[in-house]
Each structure stands twice: as structure tokens, then as C-alpha cells.
N, C-alpha and C. Protein backbone atom coordinates (compact mmCIF):
# COMPACT_ATOMS: atom_id res chain seq x y z
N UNK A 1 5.52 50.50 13.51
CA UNK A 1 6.57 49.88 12.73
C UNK A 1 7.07 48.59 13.39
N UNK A 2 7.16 49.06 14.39
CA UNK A 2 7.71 47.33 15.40
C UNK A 2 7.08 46.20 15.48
N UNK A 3 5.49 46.66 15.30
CA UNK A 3 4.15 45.53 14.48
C UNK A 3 4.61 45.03 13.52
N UNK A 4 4.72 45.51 12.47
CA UNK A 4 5.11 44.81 11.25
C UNK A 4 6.49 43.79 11.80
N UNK A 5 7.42 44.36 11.55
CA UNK A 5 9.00 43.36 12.41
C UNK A 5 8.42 42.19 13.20
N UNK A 6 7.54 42.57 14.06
CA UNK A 6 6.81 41.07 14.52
C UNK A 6 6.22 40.17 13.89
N UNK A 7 5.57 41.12 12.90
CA UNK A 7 4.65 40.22 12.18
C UNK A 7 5.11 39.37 10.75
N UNK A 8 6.20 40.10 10.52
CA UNK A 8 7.16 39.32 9.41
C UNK A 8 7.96 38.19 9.86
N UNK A 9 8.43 38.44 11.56
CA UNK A 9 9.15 37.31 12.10
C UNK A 9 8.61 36.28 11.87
N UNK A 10 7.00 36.29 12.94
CA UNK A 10 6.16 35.24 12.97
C UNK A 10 6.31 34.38 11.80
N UNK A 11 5.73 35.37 10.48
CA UNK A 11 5.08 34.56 9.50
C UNK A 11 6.63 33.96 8.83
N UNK A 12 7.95 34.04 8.92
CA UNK A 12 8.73 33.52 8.54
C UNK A 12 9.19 32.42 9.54
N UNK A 13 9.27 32.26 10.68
CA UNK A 13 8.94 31.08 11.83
C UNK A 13 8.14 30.53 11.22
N UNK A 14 6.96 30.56 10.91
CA UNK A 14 5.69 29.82 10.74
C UNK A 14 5.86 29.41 9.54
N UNK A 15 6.58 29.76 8.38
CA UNK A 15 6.70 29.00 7.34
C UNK A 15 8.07 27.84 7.45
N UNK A 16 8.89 28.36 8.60
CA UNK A 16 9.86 27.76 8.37
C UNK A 16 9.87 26.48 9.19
N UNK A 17 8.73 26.29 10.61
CA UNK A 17 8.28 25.19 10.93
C UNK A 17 7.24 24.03 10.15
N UNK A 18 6.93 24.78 9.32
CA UNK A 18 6.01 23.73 8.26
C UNK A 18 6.85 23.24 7.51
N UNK A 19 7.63 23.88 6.76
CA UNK A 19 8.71 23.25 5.47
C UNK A 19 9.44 22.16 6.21
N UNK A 20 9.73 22.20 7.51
CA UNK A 20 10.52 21.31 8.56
C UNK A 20 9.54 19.55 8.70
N UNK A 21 8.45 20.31 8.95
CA UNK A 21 7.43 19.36 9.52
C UNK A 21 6.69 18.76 8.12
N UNK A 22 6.50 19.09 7.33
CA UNK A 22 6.83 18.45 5.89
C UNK A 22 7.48 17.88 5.54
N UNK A 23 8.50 17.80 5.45
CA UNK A 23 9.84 17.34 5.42
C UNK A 23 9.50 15.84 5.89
N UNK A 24 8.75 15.90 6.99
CA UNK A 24 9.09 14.99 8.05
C UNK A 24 8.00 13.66 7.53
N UNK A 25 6.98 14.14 7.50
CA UNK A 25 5.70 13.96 7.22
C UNK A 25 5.12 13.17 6.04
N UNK A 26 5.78 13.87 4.68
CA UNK A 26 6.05 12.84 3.69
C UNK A 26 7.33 13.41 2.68
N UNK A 27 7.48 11.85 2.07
CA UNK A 27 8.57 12.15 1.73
C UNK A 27 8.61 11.94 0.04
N UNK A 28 9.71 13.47 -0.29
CA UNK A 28 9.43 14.04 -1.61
C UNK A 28 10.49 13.23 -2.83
N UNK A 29 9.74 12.28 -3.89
CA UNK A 29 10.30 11.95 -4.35
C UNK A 29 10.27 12.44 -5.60
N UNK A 30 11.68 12.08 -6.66
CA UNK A 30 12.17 12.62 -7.79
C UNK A 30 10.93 11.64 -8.82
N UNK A 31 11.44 12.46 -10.19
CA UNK A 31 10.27 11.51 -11.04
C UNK A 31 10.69 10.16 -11.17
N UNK A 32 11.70 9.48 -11.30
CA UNK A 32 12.62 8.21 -11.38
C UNK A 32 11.76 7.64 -10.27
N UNK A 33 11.94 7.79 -8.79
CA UNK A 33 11.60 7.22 -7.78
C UNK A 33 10.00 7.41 -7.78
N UNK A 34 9.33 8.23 -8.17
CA UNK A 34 7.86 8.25 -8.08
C UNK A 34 7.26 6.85 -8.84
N UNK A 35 8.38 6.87 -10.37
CA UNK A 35 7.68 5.96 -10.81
C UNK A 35 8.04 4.87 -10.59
N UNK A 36 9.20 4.27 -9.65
CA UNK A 36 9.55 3.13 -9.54
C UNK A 36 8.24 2.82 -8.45
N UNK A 37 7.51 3.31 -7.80
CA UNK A 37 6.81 2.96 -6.87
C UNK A 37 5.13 3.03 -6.59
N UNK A 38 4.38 4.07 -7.48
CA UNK A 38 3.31 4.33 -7.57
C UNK A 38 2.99 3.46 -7.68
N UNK A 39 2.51 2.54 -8.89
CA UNK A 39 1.71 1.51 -9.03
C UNK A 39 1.56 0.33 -8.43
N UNK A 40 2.22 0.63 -7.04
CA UNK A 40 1.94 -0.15 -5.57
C UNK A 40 1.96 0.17 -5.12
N UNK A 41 1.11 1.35 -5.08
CA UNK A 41 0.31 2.49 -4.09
C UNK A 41 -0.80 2.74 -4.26
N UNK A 42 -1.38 3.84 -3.76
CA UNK A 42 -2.60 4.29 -3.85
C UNK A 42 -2.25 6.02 -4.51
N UNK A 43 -2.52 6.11 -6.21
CA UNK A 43 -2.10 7.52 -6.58
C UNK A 43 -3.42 7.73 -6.66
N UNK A 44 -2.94 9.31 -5.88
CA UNK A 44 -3.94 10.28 -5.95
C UNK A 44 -3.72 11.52 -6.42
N UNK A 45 -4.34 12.43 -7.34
CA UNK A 45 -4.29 13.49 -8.17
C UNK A 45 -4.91 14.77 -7.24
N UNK A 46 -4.31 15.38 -6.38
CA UNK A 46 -5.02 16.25 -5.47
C UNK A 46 -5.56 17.74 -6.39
N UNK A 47 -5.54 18.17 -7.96
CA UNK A 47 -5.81 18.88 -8.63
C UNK A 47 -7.37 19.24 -8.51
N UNK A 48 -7.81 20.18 -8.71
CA UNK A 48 -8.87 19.92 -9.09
C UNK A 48 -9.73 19.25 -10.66
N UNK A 49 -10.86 18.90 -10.38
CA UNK A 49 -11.52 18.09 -11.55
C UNK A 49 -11.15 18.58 -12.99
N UNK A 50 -11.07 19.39 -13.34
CA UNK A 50 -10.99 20.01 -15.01
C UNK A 50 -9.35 19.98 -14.84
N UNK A 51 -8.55 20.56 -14.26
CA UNK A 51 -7.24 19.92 -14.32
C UNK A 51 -6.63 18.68 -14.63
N UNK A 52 -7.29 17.37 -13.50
CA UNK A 52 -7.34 16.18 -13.79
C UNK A 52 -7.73 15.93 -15.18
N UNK A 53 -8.90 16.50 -16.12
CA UNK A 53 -9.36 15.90 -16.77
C UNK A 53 -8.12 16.07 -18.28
N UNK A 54 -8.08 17.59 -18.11
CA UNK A 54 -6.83 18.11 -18.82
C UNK A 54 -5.68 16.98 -18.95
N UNK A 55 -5.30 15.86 -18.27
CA UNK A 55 -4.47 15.09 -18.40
C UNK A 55 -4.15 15.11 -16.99
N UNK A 56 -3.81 13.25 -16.61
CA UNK A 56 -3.61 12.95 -15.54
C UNK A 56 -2.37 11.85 -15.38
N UNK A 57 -1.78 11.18 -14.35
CA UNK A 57 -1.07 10.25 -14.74
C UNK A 57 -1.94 9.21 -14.73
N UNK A 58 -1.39 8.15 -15.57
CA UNK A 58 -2.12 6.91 -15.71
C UNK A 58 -1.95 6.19 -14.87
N UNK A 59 -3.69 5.63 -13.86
CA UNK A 59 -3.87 4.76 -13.09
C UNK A 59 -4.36 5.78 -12.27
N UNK A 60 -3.98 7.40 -11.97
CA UNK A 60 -4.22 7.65 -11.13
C UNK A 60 -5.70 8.04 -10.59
N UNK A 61 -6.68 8.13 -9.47
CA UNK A 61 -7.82 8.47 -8.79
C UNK A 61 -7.92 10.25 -8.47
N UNK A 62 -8.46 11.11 -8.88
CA UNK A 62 -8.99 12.22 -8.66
C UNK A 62 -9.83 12.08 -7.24
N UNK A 63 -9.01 12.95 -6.15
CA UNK A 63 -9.33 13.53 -4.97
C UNK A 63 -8.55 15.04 -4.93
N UNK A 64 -9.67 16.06 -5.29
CA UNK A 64 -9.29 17.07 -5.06
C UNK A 64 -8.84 17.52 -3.52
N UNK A 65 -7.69 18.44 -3.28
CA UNK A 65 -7.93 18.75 -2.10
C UNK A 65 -8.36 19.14 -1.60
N UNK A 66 -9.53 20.38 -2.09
CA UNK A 66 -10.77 20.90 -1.90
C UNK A 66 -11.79 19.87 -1.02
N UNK A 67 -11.63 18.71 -1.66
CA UNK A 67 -12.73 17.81 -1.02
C UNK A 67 -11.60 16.27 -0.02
N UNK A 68 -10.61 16.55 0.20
CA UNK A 68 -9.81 15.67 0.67
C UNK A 68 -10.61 15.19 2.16
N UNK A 69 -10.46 15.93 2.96
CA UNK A 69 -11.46 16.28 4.26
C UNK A 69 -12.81 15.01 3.96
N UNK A 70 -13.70 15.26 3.65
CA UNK A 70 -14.80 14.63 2.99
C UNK A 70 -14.54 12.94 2.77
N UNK A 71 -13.68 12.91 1.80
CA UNK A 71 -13.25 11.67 1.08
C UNK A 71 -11.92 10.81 1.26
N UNK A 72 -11.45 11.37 2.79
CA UNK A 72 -10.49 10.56 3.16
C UNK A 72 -10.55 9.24 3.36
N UNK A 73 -11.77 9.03 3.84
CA UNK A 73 -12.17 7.01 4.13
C UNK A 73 -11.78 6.75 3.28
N UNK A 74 -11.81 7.05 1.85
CA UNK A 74 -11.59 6.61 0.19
C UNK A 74 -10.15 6.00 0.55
N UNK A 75 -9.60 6.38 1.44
CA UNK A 75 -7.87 5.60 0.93
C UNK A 75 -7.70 4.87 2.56
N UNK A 76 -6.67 4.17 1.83
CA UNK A 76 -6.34 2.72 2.95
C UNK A 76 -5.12 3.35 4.02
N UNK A 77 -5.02 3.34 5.42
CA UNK A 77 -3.75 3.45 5.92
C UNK A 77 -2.94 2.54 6.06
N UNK A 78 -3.18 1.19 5.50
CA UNK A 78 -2.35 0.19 5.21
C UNK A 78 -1.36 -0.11 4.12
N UNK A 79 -1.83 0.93 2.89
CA UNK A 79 -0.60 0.95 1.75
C UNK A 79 -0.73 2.57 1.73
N UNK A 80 1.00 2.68 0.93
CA UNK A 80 1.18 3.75 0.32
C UNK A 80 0.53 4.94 -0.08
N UNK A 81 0.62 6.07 0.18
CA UNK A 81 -0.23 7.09 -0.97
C UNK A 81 0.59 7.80 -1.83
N UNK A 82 0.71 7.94 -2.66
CA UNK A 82 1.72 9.05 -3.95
C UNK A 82 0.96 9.57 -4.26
N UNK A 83 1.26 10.83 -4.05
CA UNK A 83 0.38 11.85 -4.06
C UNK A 83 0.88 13.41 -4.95
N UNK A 84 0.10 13.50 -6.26
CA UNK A 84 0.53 15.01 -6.84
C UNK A 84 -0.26 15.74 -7.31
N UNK A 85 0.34 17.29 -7.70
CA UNK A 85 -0.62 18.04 -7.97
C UNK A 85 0.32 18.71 -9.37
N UNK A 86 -0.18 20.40 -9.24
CA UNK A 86 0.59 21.04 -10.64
C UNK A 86 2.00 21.36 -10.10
N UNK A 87 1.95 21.56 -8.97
CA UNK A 87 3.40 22.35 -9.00
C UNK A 87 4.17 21.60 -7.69
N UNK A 88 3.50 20.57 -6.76
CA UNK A 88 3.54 19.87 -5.46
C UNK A 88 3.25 20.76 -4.37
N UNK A 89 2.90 22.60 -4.39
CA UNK A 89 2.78 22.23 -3.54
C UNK A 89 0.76 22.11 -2.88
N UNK A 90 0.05 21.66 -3.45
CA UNK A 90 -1.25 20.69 -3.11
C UNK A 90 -1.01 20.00 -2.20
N UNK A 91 -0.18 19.03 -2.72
CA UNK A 91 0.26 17.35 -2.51
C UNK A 91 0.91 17.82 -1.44
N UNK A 92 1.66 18.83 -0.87
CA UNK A 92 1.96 18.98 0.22
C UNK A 92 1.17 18.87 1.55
N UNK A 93 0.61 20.13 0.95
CA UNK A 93 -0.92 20.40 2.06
C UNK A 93 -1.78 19.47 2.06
N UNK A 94 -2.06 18.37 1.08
CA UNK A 94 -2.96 16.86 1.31
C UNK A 94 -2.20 16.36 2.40
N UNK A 95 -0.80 15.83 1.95
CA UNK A 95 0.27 15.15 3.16
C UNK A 95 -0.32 15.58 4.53
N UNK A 96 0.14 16.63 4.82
CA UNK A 96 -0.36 17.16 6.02
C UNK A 96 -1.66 17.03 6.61
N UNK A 97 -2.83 17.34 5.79
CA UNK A 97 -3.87 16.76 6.57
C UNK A 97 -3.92 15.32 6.72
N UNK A 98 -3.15 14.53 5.45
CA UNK A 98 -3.32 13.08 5.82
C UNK A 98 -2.65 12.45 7.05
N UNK A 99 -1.85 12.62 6.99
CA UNK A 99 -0.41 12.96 8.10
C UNK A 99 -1.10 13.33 9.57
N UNK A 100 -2.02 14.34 9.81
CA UNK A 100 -2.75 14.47 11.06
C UNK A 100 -4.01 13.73 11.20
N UNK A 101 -4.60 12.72 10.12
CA UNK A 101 -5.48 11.86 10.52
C UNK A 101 -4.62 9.99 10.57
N UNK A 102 -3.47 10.22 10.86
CA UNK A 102 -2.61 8.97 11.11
C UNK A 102 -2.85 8.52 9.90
N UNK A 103 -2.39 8.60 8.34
CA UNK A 103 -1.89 8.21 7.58
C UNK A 103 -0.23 8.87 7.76
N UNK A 104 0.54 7.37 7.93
CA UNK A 104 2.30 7.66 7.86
C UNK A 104 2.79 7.66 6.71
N UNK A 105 2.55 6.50 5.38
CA UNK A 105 3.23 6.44 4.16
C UNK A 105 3.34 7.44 2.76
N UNK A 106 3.73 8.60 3.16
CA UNK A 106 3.41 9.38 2.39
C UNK A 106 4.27 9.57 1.54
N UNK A 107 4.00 10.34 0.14
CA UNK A 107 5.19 10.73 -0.76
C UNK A 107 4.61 11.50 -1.54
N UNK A 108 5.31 12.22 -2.06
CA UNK A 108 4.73 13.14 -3.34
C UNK A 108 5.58 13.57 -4.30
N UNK A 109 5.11 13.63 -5.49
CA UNK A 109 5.95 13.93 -7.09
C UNK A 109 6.66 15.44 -6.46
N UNK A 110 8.28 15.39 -6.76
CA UNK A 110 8.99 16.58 -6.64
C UNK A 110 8.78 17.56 -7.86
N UNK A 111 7.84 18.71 -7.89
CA UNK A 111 8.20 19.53 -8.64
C UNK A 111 6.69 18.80 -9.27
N UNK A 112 5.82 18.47 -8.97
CA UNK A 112 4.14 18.30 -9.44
C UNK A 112 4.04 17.49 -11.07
N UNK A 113 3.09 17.27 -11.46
CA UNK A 113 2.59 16.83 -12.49
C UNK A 113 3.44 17.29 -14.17
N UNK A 114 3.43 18.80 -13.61
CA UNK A 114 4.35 19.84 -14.74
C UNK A 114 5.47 19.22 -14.80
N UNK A 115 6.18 18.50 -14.14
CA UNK A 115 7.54 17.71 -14.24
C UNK A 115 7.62 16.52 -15.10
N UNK A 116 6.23 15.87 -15.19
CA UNK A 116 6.20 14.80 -15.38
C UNK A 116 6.58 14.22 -16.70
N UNK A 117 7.23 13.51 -17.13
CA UNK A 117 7.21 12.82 -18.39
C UNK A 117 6.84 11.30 -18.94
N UNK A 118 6.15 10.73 -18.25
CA UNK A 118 5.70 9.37 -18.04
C UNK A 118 4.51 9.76 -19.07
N UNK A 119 3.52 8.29 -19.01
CA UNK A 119 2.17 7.67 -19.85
C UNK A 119 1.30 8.93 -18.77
N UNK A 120 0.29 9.62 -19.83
CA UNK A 120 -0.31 10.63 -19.49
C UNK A 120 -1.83 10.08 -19.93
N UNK A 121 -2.88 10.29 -19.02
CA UNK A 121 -4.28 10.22 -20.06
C UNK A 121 -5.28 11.56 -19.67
N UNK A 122 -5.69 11.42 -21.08
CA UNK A 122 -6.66 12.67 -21.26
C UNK A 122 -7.90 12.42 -21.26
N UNK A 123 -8.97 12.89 -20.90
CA UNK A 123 -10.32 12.86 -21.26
C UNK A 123 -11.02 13.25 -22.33
């Protein structure tokens, strides 16, 4: 029984240093502020492909996070990234790996794509 009590601590420490270090890492903007700024950035759709295709924001580049790892050269550490998914939290976990290969400018849609009410395109 005292296993478990440890093991619930941990994993609530361990979530509660990420949400911290997220926080830190990139920063979560409202839909107002997403869109005052994307389109002098680099948007990226961390969904996967049939999601994206389902409707995406307009302008934005499909990099799943599945394949983020792979296709990171694809983006500049000299501008911006805005970065979303369905629900943010993807775009979180992209941040973070981007974030540990020294990309600093990060941001991501509060509350994911599902929030969104802006110009949408479909395939």
C-alpha cells in the first residue's frame, strides 16, 4: 500500500513540474492574441494528417508531432513558432521538444484549434 502513496506522489510532482516548466517554455496565448501574431510567424498544425486535412487554420504548415523529431530543420530559430493542435495539449508537448533543441519563441493557441473561430481551410 505505501507503493502506491509513492507512486501517486511521484506522478503528481512529475506532472506538476512540467505544467511549471511549460509555463516557462512557451507561452499560451488567447485566440485574440494568436491571431494578432501568427502571420509573422512560422504556424504549425502539430495534428495529425487527416485532422489537418479535416480543416486547418489558414496559412498554416502540417508537422505532425508524431514526426516533429524528424522534421525539425523544417522551421527557423530565428522567427516565431505558433503552434496548435485539437485541444493544445500536442502543441504543448511540440513546445517542449522544441524548447530542448534551443528553439526560445514559442506560443501556442489556448484551448487548441476546437476554440478557434477565425478563416478555416478544408481539403
Amino acid at each position: 500500500m505505501q507503493w502506491l502513496w509513492i507512486i501517486i506522489g511521484a506522478l503528481i510532482t512529475y506532472s506538476a513540474v512540467m505544467y511549471f516548466m511549460q509555463r516557462k517554455m512557451v507561452k499560451t496565448l488567447t485566440e485574440e492574441e494568436f491571431r494578432a501574431g501568427y502571420r509573422k510567424a512560422q504556424l504549425i498544425d502539430v495534428r495529425e494528417p487527416d485532422e489537418y486535412a479535416a480543416g486547418h487554420i489558414l496559412g498554416a504548415r502540417n508537422i505532425p508531432l508524431t514526426q516533429l523529431r524528424m522534421r525539425m530543420k523544417e522551421l527557423r530559430k530565428d522567427q516565431p513558432i505558433y503552434l496548435y493542435c485539437q485541444s493544445g495539449l500536442r502543441s504543448g508537448r511540440a513546445a517542449q521538444m522544441l524548447y530542448r533543441k534551443g528553439y526560445r519563441d514559442l506560443y501556442h493557441l489556448k484551448g487548441g484549434f476546437k476554440t478557434w473561430a477565425g478563416k478555416v481551410k478544408k481539403k
